[in-house]
C-alpha atoms as a PDB file:
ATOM      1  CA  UNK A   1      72.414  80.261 166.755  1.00  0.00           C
ATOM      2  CA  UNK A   2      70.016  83.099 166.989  1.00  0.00           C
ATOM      3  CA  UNK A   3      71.562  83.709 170.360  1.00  0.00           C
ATOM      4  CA  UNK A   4      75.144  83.759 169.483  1.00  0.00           C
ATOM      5  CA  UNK A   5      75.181  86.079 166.849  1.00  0.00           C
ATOM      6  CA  UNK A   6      72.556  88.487 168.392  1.00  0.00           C
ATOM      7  CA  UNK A   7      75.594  89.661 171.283  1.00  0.00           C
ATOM      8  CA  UNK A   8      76.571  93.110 172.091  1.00  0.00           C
ATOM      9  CA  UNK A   9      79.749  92.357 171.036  1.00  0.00           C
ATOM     10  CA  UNK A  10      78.356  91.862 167.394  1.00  0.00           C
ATOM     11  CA  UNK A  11      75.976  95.014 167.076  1.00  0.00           C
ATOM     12  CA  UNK A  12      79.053  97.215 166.053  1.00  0.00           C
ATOM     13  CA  UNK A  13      80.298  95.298 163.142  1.00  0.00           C
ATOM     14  CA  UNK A  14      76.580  94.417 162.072  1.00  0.00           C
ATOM     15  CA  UNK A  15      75.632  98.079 161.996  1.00  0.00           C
ATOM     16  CA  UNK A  16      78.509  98.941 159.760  1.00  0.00           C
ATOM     17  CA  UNK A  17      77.704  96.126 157.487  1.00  0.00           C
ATOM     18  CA  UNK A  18      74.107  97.693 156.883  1.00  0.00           C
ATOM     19  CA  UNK A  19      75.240 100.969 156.574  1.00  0.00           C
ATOM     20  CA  UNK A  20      77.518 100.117 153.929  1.00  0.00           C
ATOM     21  CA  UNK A  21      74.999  97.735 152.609  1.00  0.00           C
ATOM     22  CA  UNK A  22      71.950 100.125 152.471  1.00  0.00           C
ATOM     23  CA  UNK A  23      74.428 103.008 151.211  1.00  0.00           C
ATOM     24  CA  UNK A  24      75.108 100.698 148.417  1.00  0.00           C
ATOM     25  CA  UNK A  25      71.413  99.783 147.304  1.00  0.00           C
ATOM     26  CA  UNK A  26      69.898 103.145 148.575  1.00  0.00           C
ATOM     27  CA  UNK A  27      67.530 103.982 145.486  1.00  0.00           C
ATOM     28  CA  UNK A  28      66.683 107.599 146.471  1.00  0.00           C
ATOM     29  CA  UNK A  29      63.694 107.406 147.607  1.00  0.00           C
ATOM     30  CA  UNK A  30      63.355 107.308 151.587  1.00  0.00           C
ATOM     31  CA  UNK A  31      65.063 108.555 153.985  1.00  0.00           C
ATOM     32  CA  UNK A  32      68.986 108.973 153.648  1.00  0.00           C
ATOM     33  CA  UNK A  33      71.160 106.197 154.975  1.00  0.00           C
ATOM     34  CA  UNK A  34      73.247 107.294 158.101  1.00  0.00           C
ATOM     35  CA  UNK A  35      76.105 105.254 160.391  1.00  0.00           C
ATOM     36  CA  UNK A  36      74.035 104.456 163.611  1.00  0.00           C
ATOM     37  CA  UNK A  37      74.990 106.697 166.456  1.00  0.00           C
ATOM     38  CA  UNK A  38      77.172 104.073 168.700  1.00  0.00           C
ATOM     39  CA  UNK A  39      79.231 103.603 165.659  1.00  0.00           C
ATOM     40  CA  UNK A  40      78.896 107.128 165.187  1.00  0.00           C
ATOM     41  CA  UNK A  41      80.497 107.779 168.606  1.00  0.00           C
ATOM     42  CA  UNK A  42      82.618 104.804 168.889  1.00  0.00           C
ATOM     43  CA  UNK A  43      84.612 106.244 166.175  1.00  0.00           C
ATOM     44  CA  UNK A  44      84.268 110.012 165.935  1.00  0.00           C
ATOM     45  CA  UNK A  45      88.165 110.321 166.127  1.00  0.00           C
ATOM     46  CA  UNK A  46      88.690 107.720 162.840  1.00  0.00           C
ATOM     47  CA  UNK A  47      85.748 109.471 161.006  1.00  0.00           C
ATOM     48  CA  UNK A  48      84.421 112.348 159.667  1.00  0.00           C
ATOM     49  CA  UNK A  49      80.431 111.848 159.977  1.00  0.00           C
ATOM     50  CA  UNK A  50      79.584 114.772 157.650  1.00  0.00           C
ATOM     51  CA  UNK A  51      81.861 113.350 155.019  1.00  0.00           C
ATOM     52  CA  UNK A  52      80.598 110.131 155.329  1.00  0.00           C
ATOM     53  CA  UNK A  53      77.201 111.141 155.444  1.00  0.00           C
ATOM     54  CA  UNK A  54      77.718 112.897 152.160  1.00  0.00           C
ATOM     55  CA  UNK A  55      79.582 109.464 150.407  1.00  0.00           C
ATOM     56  CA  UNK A  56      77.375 107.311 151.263  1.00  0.00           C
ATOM     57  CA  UNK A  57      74.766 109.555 149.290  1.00  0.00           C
ATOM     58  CA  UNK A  58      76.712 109.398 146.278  1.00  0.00           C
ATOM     59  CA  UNK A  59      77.858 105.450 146.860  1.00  0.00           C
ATOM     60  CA  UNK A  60      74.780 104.085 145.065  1.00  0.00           C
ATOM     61  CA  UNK A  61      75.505 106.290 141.551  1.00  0.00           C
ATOM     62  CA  UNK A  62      79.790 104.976 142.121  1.00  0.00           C
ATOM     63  CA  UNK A  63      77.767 101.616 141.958  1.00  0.00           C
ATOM     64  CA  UNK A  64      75.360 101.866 139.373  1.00  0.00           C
ATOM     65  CA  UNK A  65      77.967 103.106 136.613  1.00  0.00           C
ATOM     66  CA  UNK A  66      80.352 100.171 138.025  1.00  0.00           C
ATOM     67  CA  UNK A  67      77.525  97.424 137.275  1.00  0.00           C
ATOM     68  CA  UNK A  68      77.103  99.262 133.923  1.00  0.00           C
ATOM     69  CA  UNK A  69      80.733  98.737 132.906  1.00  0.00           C
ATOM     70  CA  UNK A  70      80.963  95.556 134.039  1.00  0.00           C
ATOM     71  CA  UNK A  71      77.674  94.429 132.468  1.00  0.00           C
ATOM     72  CA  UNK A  72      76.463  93.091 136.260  1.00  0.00           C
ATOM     73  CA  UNK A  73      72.767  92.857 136.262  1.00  0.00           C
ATOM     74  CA  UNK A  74      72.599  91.760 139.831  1.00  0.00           C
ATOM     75  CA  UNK A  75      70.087  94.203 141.611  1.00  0.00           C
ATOM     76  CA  UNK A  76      71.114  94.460 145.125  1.00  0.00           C
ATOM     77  CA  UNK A  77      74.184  94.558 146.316  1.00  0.00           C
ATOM     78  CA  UNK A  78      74.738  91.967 149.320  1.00  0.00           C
ATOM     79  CA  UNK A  79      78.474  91.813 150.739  1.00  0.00           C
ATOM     80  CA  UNK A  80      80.935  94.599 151.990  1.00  0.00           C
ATOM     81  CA  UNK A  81      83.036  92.737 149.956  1.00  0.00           C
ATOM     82  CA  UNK A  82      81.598  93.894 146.687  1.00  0.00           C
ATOM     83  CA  UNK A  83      81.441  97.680 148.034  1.00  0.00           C
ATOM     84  CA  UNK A  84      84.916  97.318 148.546  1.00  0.00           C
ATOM     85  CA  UNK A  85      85.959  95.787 144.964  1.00  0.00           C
ATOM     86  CA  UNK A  86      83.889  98.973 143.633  1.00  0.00           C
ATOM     87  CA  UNK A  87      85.657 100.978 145.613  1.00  0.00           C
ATOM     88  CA  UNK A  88      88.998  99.772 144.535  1.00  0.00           C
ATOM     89  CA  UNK A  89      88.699  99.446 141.147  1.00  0.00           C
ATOM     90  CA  UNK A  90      86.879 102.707 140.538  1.00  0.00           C
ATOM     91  CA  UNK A  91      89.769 105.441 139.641  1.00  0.00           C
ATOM     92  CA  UNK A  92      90.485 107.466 142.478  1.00  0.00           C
ATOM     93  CA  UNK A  93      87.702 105.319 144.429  1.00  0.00           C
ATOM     94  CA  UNK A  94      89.916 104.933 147.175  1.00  0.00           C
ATOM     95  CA  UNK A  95      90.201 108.555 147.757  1.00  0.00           C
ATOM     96  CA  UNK A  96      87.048 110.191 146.743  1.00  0.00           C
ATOM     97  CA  UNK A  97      85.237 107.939 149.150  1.00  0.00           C
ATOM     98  CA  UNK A  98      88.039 108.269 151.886  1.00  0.00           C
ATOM     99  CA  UNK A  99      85.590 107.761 154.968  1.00  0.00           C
ATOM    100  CA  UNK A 100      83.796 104.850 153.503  1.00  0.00           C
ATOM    101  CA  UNK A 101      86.983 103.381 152.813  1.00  0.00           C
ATOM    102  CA  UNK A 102      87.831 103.966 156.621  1.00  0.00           C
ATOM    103  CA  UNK A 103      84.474 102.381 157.504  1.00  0.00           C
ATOM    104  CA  UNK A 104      85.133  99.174 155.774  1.00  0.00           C
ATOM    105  CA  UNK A 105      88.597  98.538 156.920  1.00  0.00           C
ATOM    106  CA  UNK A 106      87.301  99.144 160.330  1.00  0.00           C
ATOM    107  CA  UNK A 107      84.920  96.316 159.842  1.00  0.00           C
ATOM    108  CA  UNK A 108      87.236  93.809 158.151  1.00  0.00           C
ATOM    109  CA  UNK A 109      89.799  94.265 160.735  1.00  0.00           C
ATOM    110  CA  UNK A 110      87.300  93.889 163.729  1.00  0.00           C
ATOM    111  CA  UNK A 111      87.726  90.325 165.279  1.00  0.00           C
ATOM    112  CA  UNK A 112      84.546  88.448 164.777  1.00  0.00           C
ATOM    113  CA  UNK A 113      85.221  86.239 168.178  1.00  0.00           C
ATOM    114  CA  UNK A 114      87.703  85.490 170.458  1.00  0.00           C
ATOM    115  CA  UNK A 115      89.339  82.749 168.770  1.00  0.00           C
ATOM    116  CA  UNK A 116      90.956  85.339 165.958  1.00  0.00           C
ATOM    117  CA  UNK A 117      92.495  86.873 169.090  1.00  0.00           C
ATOM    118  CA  UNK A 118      93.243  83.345 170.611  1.00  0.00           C
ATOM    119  CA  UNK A 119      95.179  82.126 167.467  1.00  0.00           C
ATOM    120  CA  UNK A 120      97.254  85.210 167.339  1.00  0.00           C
ATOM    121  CA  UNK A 121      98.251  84.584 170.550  1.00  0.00           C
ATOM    122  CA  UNK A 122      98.846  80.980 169.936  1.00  0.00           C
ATOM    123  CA  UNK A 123     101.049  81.971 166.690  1.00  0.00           C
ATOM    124  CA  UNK A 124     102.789  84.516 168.956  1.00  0.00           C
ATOM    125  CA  UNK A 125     103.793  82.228 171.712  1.00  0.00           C
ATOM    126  CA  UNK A 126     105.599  79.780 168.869  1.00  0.00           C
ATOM    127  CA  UNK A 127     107.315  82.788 167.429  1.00  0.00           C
ATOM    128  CA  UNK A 128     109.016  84.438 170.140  1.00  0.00           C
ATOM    129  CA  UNK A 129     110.326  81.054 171.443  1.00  0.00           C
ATOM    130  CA  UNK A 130     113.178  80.829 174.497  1.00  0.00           C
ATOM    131  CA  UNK A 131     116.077  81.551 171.371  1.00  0.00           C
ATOM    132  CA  UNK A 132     114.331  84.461 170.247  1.00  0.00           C
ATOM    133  CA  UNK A 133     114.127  86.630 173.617  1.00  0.00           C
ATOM    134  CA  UNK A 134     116.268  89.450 172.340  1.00  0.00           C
ATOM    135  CA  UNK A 135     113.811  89.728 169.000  1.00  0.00           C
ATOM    136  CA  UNK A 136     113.308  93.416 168.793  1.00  0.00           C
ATOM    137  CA  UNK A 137     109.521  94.564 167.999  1.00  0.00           C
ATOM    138  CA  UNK A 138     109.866  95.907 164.443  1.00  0.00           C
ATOM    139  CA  UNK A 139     111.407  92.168 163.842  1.00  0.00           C
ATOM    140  CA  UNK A 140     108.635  90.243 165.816  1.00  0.00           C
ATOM    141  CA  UNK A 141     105.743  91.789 163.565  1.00  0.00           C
ATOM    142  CA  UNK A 142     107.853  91.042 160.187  1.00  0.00           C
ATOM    143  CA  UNK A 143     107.999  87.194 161.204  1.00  0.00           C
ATOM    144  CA  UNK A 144     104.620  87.439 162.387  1.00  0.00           C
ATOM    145  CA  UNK A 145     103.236  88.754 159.389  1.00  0.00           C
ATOM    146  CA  UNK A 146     105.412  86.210 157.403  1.00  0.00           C
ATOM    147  CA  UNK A 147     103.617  83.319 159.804  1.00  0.00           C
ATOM    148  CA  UNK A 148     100.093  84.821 159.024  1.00  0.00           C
ATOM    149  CA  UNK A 149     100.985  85.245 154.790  1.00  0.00           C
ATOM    150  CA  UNK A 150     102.380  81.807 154.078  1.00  0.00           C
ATOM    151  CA  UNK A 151     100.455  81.579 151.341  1.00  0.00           C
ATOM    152  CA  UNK A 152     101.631  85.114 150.058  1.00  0.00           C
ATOM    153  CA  UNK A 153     105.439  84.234 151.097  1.00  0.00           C
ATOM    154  CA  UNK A 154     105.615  81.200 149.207  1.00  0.00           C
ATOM    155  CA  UNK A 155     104.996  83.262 145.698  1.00  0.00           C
ATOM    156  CA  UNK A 156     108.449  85.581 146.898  1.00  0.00           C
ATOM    157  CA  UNK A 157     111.086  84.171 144.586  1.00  0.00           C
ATOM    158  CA  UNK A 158     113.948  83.260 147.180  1.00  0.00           C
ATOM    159  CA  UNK A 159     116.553  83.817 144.895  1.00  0.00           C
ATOM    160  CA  UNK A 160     116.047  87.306 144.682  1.00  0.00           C
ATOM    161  CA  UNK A 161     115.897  88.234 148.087  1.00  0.00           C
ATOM    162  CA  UNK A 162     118.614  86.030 148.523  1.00  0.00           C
ATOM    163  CA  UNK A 163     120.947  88.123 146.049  1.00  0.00           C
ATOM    164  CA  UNK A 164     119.431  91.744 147.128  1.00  0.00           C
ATOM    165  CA  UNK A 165     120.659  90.511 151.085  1.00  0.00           C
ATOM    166  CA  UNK A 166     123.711  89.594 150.184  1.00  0.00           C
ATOM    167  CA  UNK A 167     124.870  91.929 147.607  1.00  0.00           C
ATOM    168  CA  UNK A 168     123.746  94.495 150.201  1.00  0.00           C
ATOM    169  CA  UNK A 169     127.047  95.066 151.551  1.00  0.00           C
ATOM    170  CA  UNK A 170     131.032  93.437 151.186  1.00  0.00           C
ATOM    171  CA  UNK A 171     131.292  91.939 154.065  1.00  0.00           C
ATOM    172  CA  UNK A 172     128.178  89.852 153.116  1.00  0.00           C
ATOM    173  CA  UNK A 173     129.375  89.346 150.202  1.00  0.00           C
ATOM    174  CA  UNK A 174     132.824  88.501 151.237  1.00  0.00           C
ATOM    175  CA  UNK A 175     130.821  85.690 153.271  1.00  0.00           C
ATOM    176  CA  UNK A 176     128.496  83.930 151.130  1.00  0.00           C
ATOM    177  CA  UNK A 177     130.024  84.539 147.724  1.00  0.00           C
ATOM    178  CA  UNK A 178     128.544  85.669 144.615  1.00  0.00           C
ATOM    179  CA  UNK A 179     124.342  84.837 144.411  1.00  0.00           C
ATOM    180  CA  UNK A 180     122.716  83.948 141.862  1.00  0.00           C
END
């Protein structure tokens, strides 16, 4: 186990995750928590260092006065996923701490192994079957992104689309009648 999760491959994400991680609990004291410099490098053209240098020194206060608010008396703070619910849910969180923000997404949207890779492939290859050659791109990633939100897709009330499509136009109209 030790082995598999101590690849190159996995430095990157894992040195985001304790940036944002020791930005979150930094306490003042010590030295000042920084993005490592391959990260630093890797994504000089996403990120602003300097700014997110300076948000991740003012993270830990954003956090403090949310676990005041929300009565949290949990000391440290120990997934991205938290930082990121803070961030959110803080008024203009998203854009006061726009580099931070960039630094998480980066990390959630980072494939943790092949096999993320391997399924998209494996959705893909059902999706643009033989019948659905001519399937422009802009359509492909809609019915991907439909395949990968089912969940999401079943809470769409049918009916409404259903009315909005055909009302869209007379000749639809004309076609399938009046929706409702």
């Amino acid at each position: 186990m030790e082995r598999r999760f101590s690849q190159e491959s996995f430095q990157i994400p894992r040195d985001i995750e304790q940036t944002l991680l020791s930005a979150a609990n930094w306490d003042g004291t010590g030295p000042e928590v920084t993005p490592s410099q391959q990260v630093a490098d890797l994504y000089k053209h996403d990120i602003d260092c300097q700014r997110l240098q300076r948000q991740l020194n003012m993270l830990p206060e954003l956090i403090r006065v949310a676990k005041q608010t929300h009565g949290v008396h949990q000391p440290l703070v120990t997934k991205v996923q938290t930082v990121v619910d803070i961030l959110l849910e803080a008024p203009g969180g998203g854009q006061m701490f726009s580099e931070v923000v960039k630094l998480a997404k980066i990390l959630m949207t980072i494939p943790v192994s092949t096999a993320t890779a391997e399924r998209s492939f494996s959705a893909l290859r059902r999706l643009k079957t033989y019948l659905r050659t001519t399937m422009t791109q802009q359509r492909l990633n809609n019915v991907a992104l439909a395949h990968c939100h089912k969940e999401k897709l079943d809470m769409v009330k049918m009916n409404l689309v259903a009315k909005d499509f055909v009302s869209a136009n007379d000749r639809r109209l004309g076609f399938f009648g009046k929706f409702e």
